[in-house]
C-alpha atoms as a PDB file:
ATOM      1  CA  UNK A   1     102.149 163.377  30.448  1.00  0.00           C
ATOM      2  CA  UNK A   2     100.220 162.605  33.708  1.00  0.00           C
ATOM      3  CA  UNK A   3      97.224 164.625  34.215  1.00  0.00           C
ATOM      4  CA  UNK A   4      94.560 165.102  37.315  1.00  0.00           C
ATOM      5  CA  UNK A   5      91.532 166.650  36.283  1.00  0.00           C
ATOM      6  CA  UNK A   6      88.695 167.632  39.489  1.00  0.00           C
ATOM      7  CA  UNK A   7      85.901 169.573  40.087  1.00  0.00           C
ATOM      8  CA  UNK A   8      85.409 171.681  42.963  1.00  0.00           C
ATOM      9  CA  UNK A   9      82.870 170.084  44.256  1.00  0.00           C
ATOM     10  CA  UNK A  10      84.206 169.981  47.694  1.00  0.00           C
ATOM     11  CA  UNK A  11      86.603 172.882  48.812  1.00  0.00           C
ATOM     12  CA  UNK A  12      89.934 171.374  49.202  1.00  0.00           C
ATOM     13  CA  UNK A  13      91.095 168.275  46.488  1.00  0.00           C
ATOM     14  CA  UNK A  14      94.369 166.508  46.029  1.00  0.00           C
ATOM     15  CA  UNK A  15      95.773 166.388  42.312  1.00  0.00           C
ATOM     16  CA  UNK A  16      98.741 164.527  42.413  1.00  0.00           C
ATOM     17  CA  UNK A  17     100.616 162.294  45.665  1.00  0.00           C
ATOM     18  CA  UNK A  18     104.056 162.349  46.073  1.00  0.00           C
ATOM     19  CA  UNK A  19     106.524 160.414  44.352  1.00  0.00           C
ATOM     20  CA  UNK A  20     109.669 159.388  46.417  1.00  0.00           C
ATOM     21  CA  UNK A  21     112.908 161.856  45.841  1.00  0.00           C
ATOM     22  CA  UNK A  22     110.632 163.412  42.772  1.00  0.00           C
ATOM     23  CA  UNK A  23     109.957 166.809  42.586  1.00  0.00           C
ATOM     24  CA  UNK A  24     106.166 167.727  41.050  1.00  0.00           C
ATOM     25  CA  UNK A  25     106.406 169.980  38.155  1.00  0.00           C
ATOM     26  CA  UNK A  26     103.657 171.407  36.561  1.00  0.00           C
ATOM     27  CA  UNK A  27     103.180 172.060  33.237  1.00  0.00           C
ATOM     28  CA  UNK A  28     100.308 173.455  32.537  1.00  0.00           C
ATOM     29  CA  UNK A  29      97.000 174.167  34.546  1.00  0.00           C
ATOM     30  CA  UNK A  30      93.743 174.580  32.940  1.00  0.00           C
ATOM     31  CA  UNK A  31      90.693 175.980  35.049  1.00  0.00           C
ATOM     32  CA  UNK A  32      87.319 176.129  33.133  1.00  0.00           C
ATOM     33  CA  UNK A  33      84.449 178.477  35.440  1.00  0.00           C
ATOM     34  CA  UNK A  34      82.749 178.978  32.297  1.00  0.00           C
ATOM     35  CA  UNK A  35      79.272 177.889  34.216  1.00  0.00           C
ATOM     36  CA  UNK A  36      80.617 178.230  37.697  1.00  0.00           C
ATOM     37  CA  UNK A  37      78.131 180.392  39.971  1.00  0.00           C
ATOM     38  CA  UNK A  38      80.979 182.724  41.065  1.00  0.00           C
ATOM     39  CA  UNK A  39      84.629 184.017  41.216  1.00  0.00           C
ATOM     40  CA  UNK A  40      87.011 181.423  41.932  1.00  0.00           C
ATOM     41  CA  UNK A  41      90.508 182.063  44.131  1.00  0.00           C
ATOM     42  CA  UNK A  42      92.294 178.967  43.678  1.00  0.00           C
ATOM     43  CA  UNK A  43      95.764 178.196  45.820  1.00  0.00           C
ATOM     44  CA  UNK A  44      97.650 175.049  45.217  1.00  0.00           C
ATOM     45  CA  UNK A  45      99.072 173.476  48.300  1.00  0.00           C
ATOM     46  CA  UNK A  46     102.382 171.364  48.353  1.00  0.00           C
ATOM     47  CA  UNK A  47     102.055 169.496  51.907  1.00  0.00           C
ATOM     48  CA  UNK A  48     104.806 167.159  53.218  1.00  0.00           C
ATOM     49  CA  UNK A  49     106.258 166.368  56.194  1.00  0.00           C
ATOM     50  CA  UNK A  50     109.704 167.366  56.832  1.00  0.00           C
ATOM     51  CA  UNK A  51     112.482 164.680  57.183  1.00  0.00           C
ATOM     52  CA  UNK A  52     114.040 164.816  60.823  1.00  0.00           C
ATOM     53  CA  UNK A  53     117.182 165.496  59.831  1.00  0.00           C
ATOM     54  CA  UNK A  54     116.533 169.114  59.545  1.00  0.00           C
ATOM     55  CA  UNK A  55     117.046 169.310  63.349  1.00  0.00           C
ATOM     56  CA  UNK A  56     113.089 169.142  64.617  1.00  0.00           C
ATOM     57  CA  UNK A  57     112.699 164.889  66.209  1.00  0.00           C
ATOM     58  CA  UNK A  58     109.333 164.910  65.356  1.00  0.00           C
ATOM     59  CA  UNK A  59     108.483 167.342  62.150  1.00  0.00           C
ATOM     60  CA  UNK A  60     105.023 167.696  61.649  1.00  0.00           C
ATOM     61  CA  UNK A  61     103.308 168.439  58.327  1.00  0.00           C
ATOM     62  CA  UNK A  62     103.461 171.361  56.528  1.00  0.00           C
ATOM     63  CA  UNK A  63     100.886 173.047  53.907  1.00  0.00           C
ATOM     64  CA  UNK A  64     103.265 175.225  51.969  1.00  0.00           C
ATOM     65  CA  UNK A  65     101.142 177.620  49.212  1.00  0.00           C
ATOM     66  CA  UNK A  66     102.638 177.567  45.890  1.00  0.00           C
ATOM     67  CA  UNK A  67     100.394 179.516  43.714  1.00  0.00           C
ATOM     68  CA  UNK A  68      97.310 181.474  43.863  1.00  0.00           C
ATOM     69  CA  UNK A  69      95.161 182.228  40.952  1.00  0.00           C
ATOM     70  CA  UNK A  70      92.129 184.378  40.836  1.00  0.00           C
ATOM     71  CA  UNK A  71      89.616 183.026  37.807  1.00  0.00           C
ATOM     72  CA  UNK A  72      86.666 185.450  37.184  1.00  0.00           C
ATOM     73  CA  UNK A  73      83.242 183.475  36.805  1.00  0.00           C
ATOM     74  CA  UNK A  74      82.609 182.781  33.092  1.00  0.00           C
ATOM     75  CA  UNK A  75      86.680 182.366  32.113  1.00  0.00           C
ATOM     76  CA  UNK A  76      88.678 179.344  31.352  1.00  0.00           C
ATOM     77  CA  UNK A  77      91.835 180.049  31.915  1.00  0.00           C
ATOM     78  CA  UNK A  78      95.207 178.476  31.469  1.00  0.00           C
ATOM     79  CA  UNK A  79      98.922 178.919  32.405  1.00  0.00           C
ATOM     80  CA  UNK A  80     102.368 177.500  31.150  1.00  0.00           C
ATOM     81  CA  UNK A  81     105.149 179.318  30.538  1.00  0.00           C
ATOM     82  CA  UNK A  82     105.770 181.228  33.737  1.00  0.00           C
ATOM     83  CA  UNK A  83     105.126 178.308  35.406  1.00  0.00           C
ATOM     84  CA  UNK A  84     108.386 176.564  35.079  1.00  0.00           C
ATOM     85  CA  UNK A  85     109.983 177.757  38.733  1.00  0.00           C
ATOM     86  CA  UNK A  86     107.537 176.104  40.219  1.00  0.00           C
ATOM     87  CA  UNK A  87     107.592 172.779  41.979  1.00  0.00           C
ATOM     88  CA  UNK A  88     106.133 170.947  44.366  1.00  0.00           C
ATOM     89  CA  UNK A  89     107.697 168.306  46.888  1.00  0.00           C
ATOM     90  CA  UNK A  90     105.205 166.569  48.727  1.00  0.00           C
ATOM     91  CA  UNK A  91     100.852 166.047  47.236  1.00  0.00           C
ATOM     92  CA  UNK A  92      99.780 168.706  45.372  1.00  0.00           C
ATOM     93  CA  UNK A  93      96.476 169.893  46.765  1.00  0.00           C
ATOM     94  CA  UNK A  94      93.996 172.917  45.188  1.00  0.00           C
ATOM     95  CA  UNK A  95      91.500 174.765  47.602  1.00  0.00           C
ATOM     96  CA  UNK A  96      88.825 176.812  46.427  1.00  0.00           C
ATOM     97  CA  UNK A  97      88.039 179.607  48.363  1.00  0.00           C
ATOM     98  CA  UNK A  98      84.659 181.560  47.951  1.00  0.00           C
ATOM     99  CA  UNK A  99      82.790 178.120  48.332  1.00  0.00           C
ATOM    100  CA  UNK A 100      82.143 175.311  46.448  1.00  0.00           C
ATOM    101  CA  UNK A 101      81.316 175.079  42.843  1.00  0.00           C
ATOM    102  CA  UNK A 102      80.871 171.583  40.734  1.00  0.00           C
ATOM    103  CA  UNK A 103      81.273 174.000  37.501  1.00  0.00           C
ATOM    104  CA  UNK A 104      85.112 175.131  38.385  1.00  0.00           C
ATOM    105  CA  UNK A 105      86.834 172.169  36.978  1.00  0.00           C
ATOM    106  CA  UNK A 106      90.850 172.506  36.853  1.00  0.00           C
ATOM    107  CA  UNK A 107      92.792 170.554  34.961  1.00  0.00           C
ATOM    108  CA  UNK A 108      96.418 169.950  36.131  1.00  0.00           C
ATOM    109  CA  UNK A 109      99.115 168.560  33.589  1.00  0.00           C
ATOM    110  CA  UNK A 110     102.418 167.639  35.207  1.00  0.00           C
ATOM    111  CA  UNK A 111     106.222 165.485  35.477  1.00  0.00           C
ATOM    112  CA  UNK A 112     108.060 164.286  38.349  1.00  0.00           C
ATOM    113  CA  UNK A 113     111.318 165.968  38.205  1.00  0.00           C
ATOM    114  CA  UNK A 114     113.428 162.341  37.574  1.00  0.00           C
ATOM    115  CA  UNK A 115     110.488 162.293  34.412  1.00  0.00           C
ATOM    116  CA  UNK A 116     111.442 164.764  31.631  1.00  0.00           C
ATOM    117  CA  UNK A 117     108.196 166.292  29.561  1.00  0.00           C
ATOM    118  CA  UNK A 118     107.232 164.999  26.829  1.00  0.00           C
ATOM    119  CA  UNK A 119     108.655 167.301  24.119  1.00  0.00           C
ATOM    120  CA  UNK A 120     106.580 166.627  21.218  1.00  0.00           C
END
């Protein structure tokens, strides 16, 4: 399975571009703040730009928040199962609010819709 893996080093990263007519599912997320210097709110962006078809002759692009998680400094998180409603359209992008940290590193596993997982 296709994986991103960044550290927080700046305060806004992409994980994954878009794939053509493939949705972006993740399948697991892994965020390690074991050493990071404080709290970490995390929200994952999906940002695309509209087709024009939707009525609007020039769409512009849109930062849609998908999920927010809150990791508490010295945790290392992760997620799966409830994850599974979630998808993503356009680049998947993480912001880190609270400032920057190079010791938050999140790990993002994931499939483009048209990909199945990998099952075993």
């Amino acid at each position: 399975m296709p994986s991103s893996v960044v550290t927080m080093a700046v305060a806004t990263r992409t994980l994954v571009t878009e794939r053509r007519n493939a949705k972006i599912r993740p399948d697991s997320i892994f965020v390690d703040n074991v050493n990071g210097a404080a709290d970490a709110v995390l929200v994952f962006n999906d940002v695309f730009t509209p087709s024009v078809s939707n009525g609007v002759a020039v769409p512009v692009l849109q930062t849609v928040p998908r999920l927010q998680l809150n990791i508490g400094m010295g945790t290392a998180p992760s997620t799966m199962d409830w994850m599974k409603n979630i998808s993503f359209v356009g680049l998947v992008q993480v912001v880190r609010g609270g400032g920057i940290d190079a010791n938050c590193v999140v790990s993002f596993i994931y499939h483009f819709e048209d990909d199945p997982p990998d099952m075993g």
